[in-house]
Protein backbone atom coordinates (compact mmCIF):
# COMPACT_ATOMS: atom_id res chain seq x y z
CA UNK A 1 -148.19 -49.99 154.67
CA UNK A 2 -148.75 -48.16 157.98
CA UNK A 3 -146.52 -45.43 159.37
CA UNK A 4 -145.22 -47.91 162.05
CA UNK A 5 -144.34 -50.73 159.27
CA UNK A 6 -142.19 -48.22 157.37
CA UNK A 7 -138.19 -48.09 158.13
CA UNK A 8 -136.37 -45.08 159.07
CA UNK A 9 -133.00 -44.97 157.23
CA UNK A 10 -130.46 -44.65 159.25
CA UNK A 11 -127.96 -41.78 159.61
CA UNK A 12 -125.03 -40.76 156.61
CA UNK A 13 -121.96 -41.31 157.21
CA UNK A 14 -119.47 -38.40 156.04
CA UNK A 15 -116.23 -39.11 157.15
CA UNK A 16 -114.25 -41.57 160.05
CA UNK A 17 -110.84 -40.42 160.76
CA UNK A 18 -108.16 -42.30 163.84
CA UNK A 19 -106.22 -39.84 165.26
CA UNK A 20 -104.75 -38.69 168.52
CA UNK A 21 -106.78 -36.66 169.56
CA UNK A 22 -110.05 -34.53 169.04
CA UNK A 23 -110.24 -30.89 170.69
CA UNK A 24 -113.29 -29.13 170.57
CA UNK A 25 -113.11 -25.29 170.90
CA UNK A 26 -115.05 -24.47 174.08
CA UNK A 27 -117.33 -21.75 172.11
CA UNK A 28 -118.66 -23.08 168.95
CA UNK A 29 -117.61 -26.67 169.59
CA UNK A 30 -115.82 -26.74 166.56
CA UNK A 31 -113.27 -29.43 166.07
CA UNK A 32 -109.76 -29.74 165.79
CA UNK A 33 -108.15 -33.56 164.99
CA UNK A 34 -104.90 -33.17 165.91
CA UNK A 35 -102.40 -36.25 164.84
CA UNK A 36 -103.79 -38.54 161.70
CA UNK A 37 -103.03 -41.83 161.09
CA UNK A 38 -104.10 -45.53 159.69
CA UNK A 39 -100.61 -47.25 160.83
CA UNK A 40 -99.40 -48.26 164.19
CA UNK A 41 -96.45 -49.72 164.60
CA UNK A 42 -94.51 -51.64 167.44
CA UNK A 43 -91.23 -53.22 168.09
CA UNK A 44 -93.40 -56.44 169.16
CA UNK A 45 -96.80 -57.79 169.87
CA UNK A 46 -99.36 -57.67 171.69
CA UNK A 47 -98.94 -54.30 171.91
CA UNK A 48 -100.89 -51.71 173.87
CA UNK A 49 -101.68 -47.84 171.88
CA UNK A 50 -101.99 -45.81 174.85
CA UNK A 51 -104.62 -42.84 173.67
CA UNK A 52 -106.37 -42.50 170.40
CA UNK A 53 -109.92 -40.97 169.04
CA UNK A 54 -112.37 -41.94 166.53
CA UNK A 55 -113.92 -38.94 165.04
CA UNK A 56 -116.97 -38.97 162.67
CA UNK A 57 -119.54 -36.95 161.35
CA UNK A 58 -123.17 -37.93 160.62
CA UNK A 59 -126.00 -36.11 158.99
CA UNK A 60 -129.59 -37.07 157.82
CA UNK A 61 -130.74 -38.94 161.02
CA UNK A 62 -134.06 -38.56 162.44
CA UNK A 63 -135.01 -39.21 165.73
CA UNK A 64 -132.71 -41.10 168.89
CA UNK A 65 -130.70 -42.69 167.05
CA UNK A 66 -127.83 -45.68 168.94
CA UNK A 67 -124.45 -44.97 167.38
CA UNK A 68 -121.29 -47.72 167.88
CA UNK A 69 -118.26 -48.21 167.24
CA UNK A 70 -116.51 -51.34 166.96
CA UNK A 71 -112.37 -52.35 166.62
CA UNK A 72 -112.65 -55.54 165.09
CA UNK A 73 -109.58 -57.69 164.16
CA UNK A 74 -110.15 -59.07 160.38
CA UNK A 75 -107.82 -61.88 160.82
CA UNK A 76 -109.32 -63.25 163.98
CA UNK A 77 -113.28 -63.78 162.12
CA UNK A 78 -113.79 -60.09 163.10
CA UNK A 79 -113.50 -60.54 166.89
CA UNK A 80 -113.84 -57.09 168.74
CA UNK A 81 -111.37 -55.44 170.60
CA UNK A 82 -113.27 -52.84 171.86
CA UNK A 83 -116.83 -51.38 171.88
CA UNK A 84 -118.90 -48.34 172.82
CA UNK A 85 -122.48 -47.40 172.18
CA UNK A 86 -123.71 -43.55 172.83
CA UNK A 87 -127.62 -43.03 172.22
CA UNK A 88 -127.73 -39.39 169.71
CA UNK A 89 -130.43 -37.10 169.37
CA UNK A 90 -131.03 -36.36 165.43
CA UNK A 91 -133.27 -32.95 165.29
CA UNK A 92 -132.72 -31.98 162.12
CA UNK A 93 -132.31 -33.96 159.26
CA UNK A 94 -129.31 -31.40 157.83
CA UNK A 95 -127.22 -30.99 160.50
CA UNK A 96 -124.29 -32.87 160.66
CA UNK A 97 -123.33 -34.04 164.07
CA UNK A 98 -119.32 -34.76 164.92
CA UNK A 99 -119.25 -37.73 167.49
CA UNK A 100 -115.68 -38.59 169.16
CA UNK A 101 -114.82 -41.61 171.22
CA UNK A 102 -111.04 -41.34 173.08
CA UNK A 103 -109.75 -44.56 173.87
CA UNK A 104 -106.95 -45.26 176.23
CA UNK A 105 -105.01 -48.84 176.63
CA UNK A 106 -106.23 -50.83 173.24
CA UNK A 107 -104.40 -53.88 173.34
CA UNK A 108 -103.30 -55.01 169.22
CA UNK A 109 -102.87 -58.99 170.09
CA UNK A 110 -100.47 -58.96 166.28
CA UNK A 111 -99.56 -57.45 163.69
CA UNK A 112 -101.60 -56.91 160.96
CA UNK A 113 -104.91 -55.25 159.94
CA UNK A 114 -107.97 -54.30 162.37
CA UNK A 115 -110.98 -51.84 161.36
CA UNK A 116 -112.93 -49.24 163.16
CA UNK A 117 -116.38 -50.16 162.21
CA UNK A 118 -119.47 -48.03 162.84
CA UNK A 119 -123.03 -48.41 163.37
CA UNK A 120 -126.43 -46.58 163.69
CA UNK A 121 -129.42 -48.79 164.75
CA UNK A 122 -127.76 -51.97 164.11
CA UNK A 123 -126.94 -51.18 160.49
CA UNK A 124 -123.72 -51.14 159.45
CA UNK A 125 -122.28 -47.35 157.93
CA UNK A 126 -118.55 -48.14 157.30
CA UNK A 127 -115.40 -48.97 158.12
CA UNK A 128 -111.89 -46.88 158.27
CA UNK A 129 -108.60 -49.42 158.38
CA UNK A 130 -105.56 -49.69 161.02
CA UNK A 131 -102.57 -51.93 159.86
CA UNK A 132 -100.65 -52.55 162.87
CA UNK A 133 -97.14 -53.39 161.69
CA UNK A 134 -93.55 -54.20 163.66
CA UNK A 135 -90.88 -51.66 163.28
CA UNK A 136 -87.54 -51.83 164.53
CA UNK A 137 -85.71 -49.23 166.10
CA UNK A 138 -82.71 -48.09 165.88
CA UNK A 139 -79.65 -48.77 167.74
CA UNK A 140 -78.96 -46.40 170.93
CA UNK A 141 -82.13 -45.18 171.30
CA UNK A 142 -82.79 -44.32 174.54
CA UNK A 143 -84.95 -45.74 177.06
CA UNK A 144 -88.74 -44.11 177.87
């Protein structure tokens, strides 16, 4: 088999996490996820989530390598919501790169459960769930 002929594995995936937002220290570049969750909930659907961030961390790439992210609704044959491809450099198969995507204005067309889907070169790495549920609130709440 000849050098070209043989596959490069794709990066690991260490860990996906939704949250509100992702601040990186302006030094070091060291993150701070601010506001964890897997729920969203609504009074009614569709329903819009104004700001969120995917955060995860890769290691063991090599080379250029295309990294995406996917929402996908599981109840709708996996049709995506939203998607966004960034193209990352992999120097050094032990460092572990932290990529963040901040989304504004996802509309959730129902309740129920979406996933956050991520791949490197095409190949799938995983998957973190969001269950989108309807709340209601209470009475005399005021108005924002």
């Amino acid at each position: 088999m000849s050098e070209q002929d043989q596959k490069i594995p794709p990066p690991g995936l260490l860990s996906v996490i939704i949250c509100d937002q992702v601040i990186l220290n302006a030094v070091d570049k060291k993150p701070t996820i601010v506001g964890v969750f897997e729920n969203i909930s609504a009074e009614s659907y569709p329903a819009r989530h104004p700001r969120l961030a995917f955060f995860c961390e890769l290691t063991n790439g090599r080379g250029t390598v295309p990294i995406a992210i996917r929402l996908v609704d599981v109840t709708q044959s996996d049709k995506i919501l939203f998607e966004r491809t960034v193209q990352r450099l992999f120097a050094d198969v032990r460092q572990v790169h932290n990529l963040t995507f901040d989304i504004s204005g996802v509309i959730f067309p129902h309740a129920g459960e979406y996933r956050f889907q991520i791949y490197a070169g095409g190949e799938f790495l995983g998957e973190r769930r969001i269950i989108c549920r309807v709340i209601k609130m209470p009475p005399g709440r005021p108005n924002e």
